[in-house]
C-alpha atoms as a PDB file:
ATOM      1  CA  UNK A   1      44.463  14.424 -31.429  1.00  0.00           C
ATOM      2  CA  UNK A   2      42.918  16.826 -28.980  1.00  0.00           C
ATOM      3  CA  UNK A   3      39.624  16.587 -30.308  1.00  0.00           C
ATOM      4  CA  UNK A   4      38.832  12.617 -29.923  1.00  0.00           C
ATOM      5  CA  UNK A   5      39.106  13.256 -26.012  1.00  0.00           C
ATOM      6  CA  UNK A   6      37.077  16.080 -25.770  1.00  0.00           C
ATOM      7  CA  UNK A   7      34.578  14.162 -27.919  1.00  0.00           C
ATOM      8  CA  UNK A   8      34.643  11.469 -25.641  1.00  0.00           C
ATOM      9  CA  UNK A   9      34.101  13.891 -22.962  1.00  0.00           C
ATOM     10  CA  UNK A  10      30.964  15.417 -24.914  1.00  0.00           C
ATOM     11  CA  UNK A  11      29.830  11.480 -25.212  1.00  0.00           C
ATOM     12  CA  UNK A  12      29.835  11.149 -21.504  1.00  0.00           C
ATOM     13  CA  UNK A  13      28.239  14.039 -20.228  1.00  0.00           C
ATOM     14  CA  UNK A  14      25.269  13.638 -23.169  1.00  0.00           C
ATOM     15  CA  UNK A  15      24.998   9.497 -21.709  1.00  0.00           C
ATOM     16  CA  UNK A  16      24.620  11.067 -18.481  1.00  0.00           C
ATOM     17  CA  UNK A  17      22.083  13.444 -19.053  1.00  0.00           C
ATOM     18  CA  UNK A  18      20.268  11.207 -21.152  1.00  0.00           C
ATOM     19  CA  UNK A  19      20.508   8.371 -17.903  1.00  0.00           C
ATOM     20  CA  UNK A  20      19.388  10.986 -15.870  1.00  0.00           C
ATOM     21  CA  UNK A  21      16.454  12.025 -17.526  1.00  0.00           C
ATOM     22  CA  UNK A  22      14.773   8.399 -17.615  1.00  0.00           C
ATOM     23  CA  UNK A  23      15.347   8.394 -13.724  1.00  0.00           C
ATOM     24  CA  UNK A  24      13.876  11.022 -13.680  1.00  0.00           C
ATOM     25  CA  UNK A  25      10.986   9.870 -15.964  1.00  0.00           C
ATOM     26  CA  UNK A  26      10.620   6.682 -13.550  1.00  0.00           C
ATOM     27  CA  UNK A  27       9.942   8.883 -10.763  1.00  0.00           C
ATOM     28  CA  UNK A  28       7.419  10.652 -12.047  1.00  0.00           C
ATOM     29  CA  UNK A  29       6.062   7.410 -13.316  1.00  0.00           C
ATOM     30  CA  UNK A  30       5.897   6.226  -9.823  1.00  0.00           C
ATOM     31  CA  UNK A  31       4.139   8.935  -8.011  1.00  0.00           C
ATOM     32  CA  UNK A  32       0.617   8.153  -7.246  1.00  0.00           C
ATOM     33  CA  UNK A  33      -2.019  10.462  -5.832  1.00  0.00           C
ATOM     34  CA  UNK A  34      -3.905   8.354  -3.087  1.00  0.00           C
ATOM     35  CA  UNK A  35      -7.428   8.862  -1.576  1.00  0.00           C
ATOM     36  CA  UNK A  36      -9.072   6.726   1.171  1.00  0.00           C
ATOM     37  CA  UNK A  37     -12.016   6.133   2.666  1.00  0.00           C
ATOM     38  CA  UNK A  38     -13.339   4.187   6.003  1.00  0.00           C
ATOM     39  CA  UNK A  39     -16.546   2.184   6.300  1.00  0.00           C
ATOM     40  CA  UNK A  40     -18.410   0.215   8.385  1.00  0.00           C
ATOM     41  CA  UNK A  41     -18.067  -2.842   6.380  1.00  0.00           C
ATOM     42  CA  UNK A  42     -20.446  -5.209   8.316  1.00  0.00           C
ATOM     43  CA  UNK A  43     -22.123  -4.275  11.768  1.00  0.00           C
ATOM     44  CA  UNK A  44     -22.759  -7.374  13.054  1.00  0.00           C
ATOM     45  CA  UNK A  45     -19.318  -8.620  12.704  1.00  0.00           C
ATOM     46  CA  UNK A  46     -17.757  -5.155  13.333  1.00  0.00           C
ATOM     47  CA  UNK A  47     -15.713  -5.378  10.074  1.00  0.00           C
ATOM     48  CA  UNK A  48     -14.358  -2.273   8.584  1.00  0.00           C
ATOM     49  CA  UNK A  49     -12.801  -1.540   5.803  1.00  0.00           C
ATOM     50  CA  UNK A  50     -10.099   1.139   3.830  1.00  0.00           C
ATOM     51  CA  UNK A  51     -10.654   1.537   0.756  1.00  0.00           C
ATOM     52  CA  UNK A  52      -7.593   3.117  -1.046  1.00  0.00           C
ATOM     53  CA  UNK A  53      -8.004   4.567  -4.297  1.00  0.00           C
ATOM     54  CA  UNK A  54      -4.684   5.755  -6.625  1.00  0.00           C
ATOM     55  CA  UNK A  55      -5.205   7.899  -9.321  1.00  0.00           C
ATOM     56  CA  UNK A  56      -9.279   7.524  -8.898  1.00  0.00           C
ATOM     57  CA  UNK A  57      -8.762   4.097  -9.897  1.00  0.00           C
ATOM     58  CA  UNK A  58      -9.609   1.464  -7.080  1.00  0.00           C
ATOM     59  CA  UNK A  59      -6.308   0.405  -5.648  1.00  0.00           C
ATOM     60  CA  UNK A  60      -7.732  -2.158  -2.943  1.00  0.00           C
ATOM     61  CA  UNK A  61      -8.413  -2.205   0.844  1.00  0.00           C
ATOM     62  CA  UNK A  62      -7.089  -2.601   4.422  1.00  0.00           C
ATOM     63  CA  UNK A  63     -10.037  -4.780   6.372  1.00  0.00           C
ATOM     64  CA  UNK A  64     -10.700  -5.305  10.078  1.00  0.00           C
ATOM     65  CA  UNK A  65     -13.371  -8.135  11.091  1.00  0.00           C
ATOM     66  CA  UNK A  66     -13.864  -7.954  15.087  1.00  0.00           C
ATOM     67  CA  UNK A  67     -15.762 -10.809  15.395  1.00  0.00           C
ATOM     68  CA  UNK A  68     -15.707 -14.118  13.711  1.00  0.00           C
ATOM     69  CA  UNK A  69     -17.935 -14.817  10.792  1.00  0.00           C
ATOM     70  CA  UNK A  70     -18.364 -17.937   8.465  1.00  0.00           C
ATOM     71  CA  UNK A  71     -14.799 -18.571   7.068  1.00  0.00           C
ATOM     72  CA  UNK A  72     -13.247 -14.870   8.516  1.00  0.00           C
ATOM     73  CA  UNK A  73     -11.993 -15.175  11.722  1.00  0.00           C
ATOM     74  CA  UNK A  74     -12.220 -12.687  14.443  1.00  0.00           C
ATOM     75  CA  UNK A  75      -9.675  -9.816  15.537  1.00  0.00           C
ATOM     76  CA  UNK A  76      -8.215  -9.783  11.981  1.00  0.00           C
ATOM     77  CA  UNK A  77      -7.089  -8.097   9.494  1.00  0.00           C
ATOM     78  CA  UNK A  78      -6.615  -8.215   5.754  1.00  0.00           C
ATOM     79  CA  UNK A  79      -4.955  -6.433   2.922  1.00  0.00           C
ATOM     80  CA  UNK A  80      -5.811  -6.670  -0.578  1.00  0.00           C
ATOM     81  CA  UNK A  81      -4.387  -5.440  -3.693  1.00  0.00           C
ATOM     82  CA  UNK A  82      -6.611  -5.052  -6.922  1.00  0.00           C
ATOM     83  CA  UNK A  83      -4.751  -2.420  -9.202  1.00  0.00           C
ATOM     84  CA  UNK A  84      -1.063  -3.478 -11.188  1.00  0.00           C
ATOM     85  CA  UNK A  85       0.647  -0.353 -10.438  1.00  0.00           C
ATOM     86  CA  UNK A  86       3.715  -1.537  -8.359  1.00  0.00           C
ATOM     87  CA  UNK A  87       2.419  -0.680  -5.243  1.00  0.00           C
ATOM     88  CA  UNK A  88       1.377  -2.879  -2.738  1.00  0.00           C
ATOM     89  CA  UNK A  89      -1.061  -2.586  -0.043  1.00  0.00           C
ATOM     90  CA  UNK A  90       0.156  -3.320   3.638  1.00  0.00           C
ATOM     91  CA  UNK A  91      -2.503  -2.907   6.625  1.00  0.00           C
ATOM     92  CA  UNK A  92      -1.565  -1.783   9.860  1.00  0.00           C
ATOM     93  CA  UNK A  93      -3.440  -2.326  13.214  1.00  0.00           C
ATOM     94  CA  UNK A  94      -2.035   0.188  16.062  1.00  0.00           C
ATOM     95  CA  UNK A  95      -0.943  -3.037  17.800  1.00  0.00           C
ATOM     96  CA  UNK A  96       1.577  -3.655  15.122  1.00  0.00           C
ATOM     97  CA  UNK A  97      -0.242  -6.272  13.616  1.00  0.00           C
ATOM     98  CA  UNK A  98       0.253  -6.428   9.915  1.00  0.00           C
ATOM     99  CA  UNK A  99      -1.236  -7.300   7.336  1.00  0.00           C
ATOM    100  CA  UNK A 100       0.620  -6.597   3.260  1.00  0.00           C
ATOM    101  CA  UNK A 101       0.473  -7.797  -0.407  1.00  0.00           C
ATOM    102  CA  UNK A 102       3.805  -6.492  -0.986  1.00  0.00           C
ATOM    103  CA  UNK A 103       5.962  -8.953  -2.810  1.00  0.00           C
ATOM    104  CA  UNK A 104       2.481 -10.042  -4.492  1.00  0.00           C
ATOM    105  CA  UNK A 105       1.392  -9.507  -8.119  1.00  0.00           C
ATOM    106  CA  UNK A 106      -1.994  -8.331  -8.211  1.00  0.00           C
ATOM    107  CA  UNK A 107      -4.984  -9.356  -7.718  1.00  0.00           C
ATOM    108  CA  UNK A 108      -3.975 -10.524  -4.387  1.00  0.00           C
ATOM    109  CA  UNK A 109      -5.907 -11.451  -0.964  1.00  0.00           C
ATOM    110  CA  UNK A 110      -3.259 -10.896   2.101  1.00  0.00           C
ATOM    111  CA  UNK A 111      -3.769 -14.434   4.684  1.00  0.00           C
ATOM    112  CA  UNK A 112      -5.858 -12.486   7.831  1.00  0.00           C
ATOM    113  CA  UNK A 113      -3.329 -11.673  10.715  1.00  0.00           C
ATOM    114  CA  UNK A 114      -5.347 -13.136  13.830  1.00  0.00           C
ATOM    115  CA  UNK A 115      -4.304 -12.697  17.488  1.00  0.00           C
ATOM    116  CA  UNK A 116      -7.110 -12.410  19.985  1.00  0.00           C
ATOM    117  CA  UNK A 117      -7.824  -8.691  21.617  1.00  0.00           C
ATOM    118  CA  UNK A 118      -9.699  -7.679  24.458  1.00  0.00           C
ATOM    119  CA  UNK A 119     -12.887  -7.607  23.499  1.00  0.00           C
ATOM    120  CA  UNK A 120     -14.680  -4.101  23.485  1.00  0.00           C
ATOM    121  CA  UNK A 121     -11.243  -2.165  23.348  1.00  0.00           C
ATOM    122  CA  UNK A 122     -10.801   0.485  20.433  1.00  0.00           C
ATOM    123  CA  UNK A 123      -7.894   0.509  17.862  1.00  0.00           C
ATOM    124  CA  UNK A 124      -6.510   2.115  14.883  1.00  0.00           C
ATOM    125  CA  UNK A 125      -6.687   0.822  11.680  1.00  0.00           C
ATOM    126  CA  UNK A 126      -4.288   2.468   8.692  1.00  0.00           C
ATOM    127  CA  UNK A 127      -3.334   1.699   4.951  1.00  0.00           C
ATOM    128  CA  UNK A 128       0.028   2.009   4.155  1.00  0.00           C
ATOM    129  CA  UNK A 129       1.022   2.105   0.107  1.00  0.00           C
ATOM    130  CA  UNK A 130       4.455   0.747  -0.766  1.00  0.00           C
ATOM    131  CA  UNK A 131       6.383   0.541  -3.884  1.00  0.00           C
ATOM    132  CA  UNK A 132      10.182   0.251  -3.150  1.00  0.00           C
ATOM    133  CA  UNK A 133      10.929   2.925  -0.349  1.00  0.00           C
ATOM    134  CA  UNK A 134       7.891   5.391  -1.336  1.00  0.00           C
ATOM    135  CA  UNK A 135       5.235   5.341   1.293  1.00  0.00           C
ATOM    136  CA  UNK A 136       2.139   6.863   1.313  1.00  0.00           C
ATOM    137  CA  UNK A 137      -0.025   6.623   4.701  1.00  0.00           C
ATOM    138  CA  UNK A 138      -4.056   6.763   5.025  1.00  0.00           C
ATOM    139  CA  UNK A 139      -5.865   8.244   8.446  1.00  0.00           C
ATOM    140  CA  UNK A 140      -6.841   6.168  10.804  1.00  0.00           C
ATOM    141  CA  UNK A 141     -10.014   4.196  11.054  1.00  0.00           C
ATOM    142  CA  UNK A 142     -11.087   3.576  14.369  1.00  0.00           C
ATOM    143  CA  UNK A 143     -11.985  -0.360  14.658  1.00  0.00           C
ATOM    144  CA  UNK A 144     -13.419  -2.325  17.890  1.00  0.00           C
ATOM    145  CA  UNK A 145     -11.940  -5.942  19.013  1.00  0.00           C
END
């Protein structure tokens, strides 16, 4: 009679283990390595842009246009989202304008987040990548309103 418990104790700690090790497993499958990069996107306009790579693979970009252009409005910023690997691209303006695709199945184009700025004055621009409560942060990118 002893020996059903104790199996049934065996049983447990083994389905533990066992649901430990695929957390586990999903963790590691949700680390990403990210690189960035800042450009001058478009003089004229004096759009910039981050451009966020995970893994080597392009991930998408964080975009500032100061000045109106065609269909892109001025003093705005964009985030897009080009790679399906559960993270999502949100871009931040030292203002606290935002800017995010999260919630968004790639590919996905952010609306622009508009306000108008001084014009002339300096901010910073900065990627971050979320999936769930991971974070990973770029520089920042100076931009001009």
């Amino acid at each position: 009679m002893e020996i059903k418990p104790r199996l049934g104790s065996l049983f447990a700690a083994t389905s533990l283990f066992a649901a430990g090790a695929i957390v586990a497993t999903a963790t590691a499958a949700n680390a990403a390595t990210f690189t960035y990069s800042c450009e001058v996107y478009d003089s004229a306009t004096k759009a910039k842009i981050i451009h966020v790579y995970n893994g080597g693979k392009y991930a998408g970009y964080a975009m500032w246009n100061g000045d109106p252009a065609g269909s892109w409005p001025g003093d705005a910023l964009r985030a897009y989202d080009g790679l399906a690997d559960g993270w999502g691209v949100v871009a931040n303006l030292s203002t606290g304008r935002t800017a995010t695709t999260v919630g968004h199945n790639s590919p996905y184009y952010s609306p622009w987040a508009t306000g108008d700025l001084t014009e002339g004055n300096h901010y910073d621009m900065y990627v971050q990548m979320k999936n769930g409560d991971l974070v990973g942060s770029s520089g920042n990118c100076l931009v001009t309103a």
